[in-house]
N, C-alpha and C. Protein backbone atom coordinates (compact mmCIF):
# COMPACT_ATOMS: atom_id res chain seq x y z
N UNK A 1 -0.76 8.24 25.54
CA UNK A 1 -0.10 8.33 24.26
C UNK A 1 -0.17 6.98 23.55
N UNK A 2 -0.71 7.30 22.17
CA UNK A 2 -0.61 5.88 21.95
C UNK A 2 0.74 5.45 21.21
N UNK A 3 0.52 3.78 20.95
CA UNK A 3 1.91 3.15 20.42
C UNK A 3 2.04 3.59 19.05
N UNK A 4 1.35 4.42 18.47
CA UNK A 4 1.35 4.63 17.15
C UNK A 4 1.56 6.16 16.64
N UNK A 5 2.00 7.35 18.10
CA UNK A 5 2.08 8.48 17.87
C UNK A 5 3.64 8.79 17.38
N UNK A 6 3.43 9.60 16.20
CA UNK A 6 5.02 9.83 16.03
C UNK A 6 5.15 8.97 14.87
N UNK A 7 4.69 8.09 13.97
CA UNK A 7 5.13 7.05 14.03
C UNK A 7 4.62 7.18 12.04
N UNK A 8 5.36 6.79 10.81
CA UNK A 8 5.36 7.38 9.89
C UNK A 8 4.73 5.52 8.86
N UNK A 9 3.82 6.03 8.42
CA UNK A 9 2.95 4.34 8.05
C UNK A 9 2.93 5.01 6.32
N UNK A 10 3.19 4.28 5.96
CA UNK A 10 3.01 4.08 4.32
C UNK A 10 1.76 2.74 4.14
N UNK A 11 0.85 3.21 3.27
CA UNK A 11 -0.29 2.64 3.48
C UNK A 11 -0.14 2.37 1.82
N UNK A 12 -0.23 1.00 1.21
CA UNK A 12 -0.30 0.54 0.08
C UNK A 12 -1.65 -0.10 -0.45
N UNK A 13 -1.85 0.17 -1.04
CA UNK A 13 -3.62 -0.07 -1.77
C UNK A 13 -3.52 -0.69 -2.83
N UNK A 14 -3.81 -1.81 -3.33
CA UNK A 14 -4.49 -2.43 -4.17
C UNK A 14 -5.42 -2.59 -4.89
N UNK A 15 -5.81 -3.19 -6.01
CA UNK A 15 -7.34 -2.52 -6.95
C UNK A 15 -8.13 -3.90 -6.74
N UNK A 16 -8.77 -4.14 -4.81
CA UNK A 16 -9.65 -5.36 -4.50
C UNK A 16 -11.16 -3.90 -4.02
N UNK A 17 -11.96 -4.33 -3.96
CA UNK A 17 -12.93 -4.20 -3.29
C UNK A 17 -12.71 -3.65 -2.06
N UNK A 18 -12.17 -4.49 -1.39
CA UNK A 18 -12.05 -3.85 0.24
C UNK A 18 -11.47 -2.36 -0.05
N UNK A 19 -10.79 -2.03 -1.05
CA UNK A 19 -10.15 -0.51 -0.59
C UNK A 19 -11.02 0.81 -0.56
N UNK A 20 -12.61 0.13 -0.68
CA UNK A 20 -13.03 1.34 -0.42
C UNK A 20 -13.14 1.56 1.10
N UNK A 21 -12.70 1.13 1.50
CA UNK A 21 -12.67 1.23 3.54
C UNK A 21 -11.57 1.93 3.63
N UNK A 22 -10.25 1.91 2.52
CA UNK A 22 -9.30 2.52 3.65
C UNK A 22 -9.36 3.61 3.86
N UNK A 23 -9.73 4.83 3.62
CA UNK A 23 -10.00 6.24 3.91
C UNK A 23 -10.50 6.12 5.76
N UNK A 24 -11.41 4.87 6.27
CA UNK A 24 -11.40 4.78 7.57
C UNK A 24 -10.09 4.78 8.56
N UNK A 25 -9.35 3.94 7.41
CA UNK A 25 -7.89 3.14 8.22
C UNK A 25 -7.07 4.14 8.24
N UNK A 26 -7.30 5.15 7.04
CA UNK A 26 -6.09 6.28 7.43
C UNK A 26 -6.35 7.08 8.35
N UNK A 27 -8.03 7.45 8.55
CA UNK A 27 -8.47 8.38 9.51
C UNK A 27 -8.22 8.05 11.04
N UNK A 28 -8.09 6.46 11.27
CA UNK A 28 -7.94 5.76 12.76
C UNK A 28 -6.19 5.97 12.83
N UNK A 29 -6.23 5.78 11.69
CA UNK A 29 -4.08 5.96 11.95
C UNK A 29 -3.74 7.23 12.54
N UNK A 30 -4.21 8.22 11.97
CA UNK A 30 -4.11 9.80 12.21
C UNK A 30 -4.45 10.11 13.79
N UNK A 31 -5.73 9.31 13.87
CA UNK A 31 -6.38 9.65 15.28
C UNK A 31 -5.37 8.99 16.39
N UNK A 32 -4.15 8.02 15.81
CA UNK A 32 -3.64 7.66 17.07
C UNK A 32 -2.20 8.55 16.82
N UNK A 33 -2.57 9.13 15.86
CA UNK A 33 -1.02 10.12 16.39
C UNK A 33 -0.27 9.75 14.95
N UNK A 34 -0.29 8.69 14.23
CA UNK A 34 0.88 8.85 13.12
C UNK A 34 0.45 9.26 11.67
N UNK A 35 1.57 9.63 11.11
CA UNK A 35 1.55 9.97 9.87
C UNK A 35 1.65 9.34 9.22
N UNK A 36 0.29 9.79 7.60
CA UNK A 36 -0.28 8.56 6.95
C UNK A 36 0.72 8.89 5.62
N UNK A 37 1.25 8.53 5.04
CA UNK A 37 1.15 8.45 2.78
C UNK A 37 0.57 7.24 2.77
N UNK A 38 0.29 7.37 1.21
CA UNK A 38 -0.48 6.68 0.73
C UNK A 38 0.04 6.30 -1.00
N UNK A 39 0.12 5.35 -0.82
CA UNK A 39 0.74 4.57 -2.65
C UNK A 39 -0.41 3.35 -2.90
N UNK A 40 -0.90 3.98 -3.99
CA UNK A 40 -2.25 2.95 -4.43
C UNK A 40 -2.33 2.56 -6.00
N UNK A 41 -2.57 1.29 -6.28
CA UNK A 41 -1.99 0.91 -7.72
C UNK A 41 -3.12 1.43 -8.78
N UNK A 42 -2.96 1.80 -10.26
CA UNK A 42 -4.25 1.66 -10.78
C UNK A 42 -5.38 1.43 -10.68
N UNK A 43 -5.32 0.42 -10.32
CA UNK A 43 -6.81 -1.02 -10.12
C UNK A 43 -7.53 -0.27 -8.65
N UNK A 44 -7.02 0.34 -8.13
CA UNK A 44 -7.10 0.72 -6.35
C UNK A 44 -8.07 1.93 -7.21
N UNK A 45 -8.04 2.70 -8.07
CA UNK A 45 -8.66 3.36 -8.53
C UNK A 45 -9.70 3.69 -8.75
N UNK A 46 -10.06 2.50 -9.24
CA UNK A 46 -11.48 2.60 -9.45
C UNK A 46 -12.59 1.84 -7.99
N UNK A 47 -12.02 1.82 -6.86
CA UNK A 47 -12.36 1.39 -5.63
C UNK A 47 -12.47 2.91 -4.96
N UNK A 48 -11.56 3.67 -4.66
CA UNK A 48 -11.45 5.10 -4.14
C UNK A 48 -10.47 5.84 -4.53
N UNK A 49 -11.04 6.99 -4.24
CA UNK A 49 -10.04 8.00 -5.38
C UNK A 49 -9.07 9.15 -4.73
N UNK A 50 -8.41 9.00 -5.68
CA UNK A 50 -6.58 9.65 -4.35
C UNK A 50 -7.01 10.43 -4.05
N UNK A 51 -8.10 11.49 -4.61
CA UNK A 51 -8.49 13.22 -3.64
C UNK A 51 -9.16 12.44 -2.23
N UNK A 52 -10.14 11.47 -2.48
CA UNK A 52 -10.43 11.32 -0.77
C UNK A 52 -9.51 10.79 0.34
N UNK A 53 -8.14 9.74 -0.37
CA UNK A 53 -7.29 9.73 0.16
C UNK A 53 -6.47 10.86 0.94
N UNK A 54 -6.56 11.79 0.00
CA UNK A 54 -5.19 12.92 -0.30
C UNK A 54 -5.70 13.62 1.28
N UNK A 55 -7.03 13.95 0.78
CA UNK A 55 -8.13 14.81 2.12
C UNK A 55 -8.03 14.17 3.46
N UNK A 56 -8.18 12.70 3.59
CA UNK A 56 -8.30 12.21 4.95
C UNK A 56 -6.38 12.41 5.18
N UNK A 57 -5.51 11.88 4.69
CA UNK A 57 -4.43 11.87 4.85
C UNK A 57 -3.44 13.10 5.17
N UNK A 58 -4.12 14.09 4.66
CA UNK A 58 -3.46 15.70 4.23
C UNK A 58 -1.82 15.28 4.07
N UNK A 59 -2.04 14.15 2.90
CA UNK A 59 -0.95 14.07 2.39
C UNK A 59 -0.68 14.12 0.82
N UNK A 60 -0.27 13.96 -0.39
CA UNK A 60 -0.50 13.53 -1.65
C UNK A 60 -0.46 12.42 -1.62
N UNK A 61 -1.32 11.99 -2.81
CA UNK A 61 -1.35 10.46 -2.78
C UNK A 61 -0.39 10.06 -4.05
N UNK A 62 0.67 8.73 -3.99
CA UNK A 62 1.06 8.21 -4.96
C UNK A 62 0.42 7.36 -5.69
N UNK A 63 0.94 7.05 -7.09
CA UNK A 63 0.19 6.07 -7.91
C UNK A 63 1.09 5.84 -9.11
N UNK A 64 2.34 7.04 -9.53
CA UNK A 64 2.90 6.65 -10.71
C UNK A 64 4.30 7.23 -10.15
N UNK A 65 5.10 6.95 -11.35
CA UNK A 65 6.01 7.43 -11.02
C UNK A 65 6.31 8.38 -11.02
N UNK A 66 6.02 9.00 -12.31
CA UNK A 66 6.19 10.35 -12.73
C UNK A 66 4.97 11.10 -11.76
N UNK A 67 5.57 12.48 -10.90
CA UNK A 67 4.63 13.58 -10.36
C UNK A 67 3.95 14.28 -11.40
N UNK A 68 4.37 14.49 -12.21
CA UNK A 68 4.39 15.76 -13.41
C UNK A 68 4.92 15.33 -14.48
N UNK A 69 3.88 15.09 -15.47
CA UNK A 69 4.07 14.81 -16.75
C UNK A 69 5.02 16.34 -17.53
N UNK A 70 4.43 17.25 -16.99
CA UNK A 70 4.88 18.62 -17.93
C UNK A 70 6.62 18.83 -17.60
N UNK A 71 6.73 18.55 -16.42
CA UNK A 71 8.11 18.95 -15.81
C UNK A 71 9.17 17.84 -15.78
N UNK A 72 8.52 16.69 -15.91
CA UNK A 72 9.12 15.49 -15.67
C UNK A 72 9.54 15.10 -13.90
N UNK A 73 9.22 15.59 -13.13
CA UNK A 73 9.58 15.52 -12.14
C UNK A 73 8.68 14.16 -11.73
N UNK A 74 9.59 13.08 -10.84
CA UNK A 74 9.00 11.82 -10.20
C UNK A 74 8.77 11.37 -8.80
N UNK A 75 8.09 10.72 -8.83
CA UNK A 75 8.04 10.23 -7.21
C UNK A 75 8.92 9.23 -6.92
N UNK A 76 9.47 9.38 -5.87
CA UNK A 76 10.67 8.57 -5.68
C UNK A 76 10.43 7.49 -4.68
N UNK A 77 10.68 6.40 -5.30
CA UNK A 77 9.96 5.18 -4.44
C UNK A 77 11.39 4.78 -4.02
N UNK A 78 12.02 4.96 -3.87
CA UNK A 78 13.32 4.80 -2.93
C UNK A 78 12.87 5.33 -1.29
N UNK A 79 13.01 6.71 -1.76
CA UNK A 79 12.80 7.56 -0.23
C UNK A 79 11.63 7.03 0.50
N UNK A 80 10.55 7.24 -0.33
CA UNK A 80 9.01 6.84 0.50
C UNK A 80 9.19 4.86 1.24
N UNK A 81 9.88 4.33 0.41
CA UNK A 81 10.28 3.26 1.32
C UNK A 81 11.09 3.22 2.45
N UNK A 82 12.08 4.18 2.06
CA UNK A 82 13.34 4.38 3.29
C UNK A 82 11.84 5.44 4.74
N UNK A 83 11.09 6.35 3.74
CA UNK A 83 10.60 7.41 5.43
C UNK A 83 9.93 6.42 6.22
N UNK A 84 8.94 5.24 6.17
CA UNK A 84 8.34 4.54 6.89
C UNK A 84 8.68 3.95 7.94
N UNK A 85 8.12 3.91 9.07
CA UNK A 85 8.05 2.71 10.22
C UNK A 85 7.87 1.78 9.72
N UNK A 86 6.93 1.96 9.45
CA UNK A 86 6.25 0.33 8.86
C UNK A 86 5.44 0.88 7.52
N UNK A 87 5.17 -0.46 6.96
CA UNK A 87 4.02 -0.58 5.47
C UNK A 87 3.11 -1.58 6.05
N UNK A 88 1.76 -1.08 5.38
CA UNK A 88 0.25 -2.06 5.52
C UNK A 88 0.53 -2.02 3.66
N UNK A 89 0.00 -3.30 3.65
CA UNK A 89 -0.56 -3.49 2.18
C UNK A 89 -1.78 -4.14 2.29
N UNK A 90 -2.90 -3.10 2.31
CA UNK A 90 -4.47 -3.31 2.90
C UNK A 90 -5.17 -2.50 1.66
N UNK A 91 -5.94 -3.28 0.54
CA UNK A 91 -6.24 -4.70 0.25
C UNK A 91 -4.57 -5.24 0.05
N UNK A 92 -4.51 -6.23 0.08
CA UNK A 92 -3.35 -7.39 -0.75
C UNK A 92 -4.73 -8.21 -1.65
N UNK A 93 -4.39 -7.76 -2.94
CA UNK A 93 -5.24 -8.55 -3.61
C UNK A 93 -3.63 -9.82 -4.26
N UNK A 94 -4.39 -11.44 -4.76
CA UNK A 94 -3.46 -12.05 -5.19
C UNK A 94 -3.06 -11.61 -5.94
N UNK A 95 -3.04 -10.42 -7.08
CA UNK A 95 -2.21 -9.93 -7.79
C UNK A 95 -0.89 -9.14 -7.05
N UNK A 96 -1.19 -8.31 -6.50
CA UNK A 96 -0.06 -7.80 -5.65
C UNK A 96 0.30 -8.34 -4.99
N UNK A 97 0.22 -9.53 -4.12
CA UNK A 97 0.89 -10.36 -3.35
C UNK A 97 1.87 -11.18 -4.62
N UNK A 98 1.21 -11.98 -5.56
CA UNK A 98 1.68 -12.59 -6.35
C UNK A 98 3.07 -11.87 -6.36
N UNK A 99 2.93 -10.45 -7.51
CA UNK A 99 4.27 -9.72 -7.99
C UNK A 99 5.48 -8.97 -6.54
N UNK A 100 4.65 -8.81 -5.43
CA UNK A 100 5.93 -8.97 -4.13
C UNK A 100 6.78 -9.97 -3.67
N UNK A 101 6.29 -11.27 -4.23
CA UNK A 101 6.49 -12.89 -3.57
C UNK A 101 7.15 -12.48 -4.69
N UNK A 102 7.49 -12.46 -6.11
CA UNK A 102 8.19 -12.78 -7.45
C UNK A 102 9.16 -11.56 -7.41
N UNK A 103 8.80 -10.16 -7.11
CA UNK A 103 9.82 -9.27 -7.59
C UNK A 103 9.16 -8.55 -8.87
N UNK A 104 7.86 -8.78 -9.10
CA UNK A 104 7.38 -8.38 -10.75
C UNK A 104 7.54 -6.99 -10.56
N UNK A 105 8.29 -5.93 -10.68
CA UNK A 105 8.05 -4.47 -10.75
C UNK A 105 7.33 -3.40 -11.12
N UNK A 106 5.90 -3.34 -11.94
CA UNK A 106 5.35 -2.51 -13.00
C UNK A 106 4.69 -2.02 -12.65
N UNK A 107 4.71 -1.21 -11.03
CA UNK A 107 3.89 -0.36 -10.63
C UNK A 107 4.44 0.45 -9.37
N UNK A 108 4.39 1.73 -9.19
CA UNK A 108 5.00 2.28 -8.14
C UNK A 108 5.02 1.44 -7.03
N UNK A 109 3.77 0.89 -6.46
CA UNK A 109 3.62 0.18 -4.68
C UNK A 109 4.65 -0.64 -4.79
N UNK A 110 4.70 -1.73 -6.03
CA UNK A 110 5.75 -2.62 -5.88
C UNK A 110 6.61 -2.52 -5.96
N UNK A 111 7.71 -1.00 -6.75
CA UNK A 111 8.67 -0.87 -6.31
C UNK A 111 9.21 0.01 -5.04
N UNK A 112 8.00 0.67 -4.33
CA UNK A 112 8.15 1.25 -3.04
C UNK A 112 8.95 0.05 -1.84
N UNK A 113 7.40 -1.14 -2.09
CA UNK A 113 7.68 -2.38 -1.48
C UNK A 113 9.25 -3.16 -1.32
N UNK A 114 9.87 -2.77 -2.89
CA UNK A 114 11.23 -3.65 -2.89
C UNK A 114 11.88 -2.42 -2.11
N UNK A 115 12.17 -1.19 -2.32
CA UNK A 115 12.57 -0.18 -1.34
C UNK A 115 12.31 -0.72 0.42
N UNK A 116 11.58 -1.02 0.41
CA UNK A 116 11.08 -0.73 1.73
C UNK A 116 12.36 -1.37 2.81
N UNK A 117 12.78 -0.55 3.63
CA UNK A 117 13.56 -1.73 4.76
C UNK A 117 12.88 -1.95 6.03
N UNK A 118 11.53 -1.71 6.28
CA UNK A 118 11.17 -1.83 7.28
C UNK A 118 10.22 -2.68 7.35
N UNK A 119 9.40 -3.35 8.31
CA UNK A 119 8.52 -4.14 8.38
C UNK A 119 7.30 -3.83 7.55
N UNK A 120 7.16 -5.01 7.18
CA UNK A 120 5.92 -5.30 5.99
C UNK A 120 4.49 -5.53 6.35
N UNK A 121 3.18 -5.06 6.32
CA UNK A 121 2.29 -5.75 7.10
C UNK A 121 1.10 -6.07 5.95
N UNK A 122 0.54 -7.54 5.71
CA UNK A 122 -0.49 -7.51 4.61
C UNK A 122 -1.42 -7.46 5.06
N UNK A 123 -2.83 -7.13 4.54
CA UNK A 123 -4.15 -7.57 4.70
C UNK A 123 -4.68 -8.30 3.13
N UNK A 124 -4.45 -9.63 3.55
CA UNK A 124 -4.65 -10.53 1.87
C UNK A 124 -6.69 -10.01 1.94
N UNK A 125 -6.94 -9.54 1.01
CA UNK A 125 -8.30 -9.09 0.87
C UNK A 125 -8.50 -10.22 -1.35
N UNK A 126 -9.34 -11.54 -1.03
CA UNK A 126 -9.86 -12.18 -1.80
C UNK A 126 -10.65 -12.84 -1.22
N UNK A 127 -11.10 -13.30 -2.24
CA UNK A 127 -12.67 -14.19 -2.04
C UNK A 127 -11.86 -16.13 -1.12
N UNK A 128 -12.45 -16.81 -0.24
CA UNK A 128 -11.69 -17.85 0.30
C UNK A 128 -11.33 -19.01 -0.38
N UNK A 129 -11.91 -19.11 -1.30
CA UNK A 129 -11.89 -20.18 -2.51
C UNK A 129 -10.18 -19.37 -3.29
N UNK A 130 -10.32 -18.70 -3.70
CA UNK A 130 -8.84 -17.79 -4.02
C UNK A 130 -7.95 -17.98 -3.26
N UNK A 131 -8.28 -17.74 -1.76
CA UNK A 131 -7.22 -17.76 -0.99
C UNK A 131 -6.34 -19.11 -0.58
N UNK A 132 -7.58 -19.70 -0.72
CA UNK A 132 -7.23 -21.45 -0.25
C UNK A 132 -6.97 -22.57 -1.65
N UNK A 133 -6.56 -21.43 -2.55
CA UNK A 133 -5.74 -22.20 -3.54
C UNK A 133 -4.38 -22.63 -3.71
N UNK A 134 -4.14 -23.39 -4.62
CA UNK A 134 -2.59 -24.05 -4.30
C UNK A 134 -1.77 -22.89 -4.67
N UNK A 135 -1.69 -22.29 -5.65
CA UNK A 135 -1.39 -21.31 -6.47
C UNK A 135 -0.66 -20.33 -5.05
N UNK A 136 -1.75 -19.82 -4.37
CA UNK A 136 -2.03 -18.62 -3.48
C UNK A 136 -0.89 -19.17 -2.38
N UNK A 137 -1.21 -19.79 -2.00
CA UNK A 137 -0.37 -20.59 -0.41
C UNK A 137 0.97 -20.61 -0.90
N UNK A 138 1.21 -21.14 -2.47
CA UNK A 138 2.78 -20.83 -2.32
C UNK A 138 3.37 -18.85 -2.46
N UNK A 139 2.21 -18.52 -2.92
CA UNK A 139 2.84 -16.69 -2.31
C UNK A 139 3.07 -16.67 -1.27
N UNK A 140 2.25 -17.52 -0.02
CA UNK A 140 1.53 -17.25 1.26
C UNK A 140 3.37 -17.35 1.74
N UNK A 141 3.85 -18.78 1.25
CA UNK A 141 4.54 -19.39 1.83
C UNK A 141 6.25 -18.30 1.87
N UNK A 142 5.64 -17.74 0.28
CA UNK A 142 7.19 -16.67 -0.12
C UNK A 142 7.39 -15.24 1.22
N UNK A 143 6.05 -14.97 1.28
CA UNK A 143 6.00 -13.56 2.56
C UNK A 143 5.51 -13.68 3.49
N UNK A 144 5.62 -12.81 4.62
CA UNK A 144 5.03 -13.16 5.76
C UNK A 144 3.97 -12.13 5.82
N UNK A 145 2.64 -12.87 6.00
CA UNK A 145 1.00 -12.40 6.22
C UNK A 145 0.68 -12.55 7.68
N UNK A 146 0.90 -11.42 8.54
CA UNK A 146 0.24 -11.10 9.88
C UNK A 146 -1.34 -10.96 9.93
């Protein structure tokens, strides 16, 4: 059995490059037993697209607030922070790291993120010149990057 069966992962996506991989990461999550959602920002968009998410995950994928423009009905980034074990934020591009380190709110992941009470996990996905800027290291310094 693995350490990961049973076990409820909220998977946060960013609009870097790397997110066209995660459709792998949800499929290896699944294969060890836990259950995937998925909250991916705009920008994550045009990297991979929530139906291939939705498919590997056989979950819906988030991205706004509102579910349903016609009905008004929303996604509630309260709860989806409270159902998790844990959160990956795989890409962490410096934009989304930036607005988690600050509190900037203007997108579902980041207010899932302030929801969240459970352990946080990043994958900072930028170029190393980016990463190893002064700028960057004081985000580095605001959250903790496993």
């Amino acid at each position: 059995m693995s350490v990961l069966s049973g076990k409820n992962i909220l998977l946060g996506i960013s609009g870097g490059i790397a997110a066209y991989k995660t459709p792998n990461i949800v499929r290896a999550l699944i294969k060890e037993g836990a259950d995937v959602k998925v909250v991916m920002t705009d920008a994550a968009k045009d990297f991979v697209t929530p139906l291939s998410l939705s498919t590997v995950s056989n979950n819906p994928v988030y991205s706004t607030f509102k579910s349903d423009e016609k009905d008004g009905t929303w996604n509630n980034h309260v709860e989806l922070g409270l159902w998790c074990d844990f959160m990956i934020i795989c890409p962490a591009t410096a934009n989304t790291l930036f607005k988690m380190a600050n509190g900037n709110c203007d997108n579902l992941l980041i207010a899932v993120y302030l929801s969240c009470k459970s352990k946080v996990f990043f994958a900072p996905a930028m170029d190393l010149d980016m990463y190893k800027h002064k700028s960057t290291k004081k985000i580095n310094c605001s959250i903790t990057i496993f």
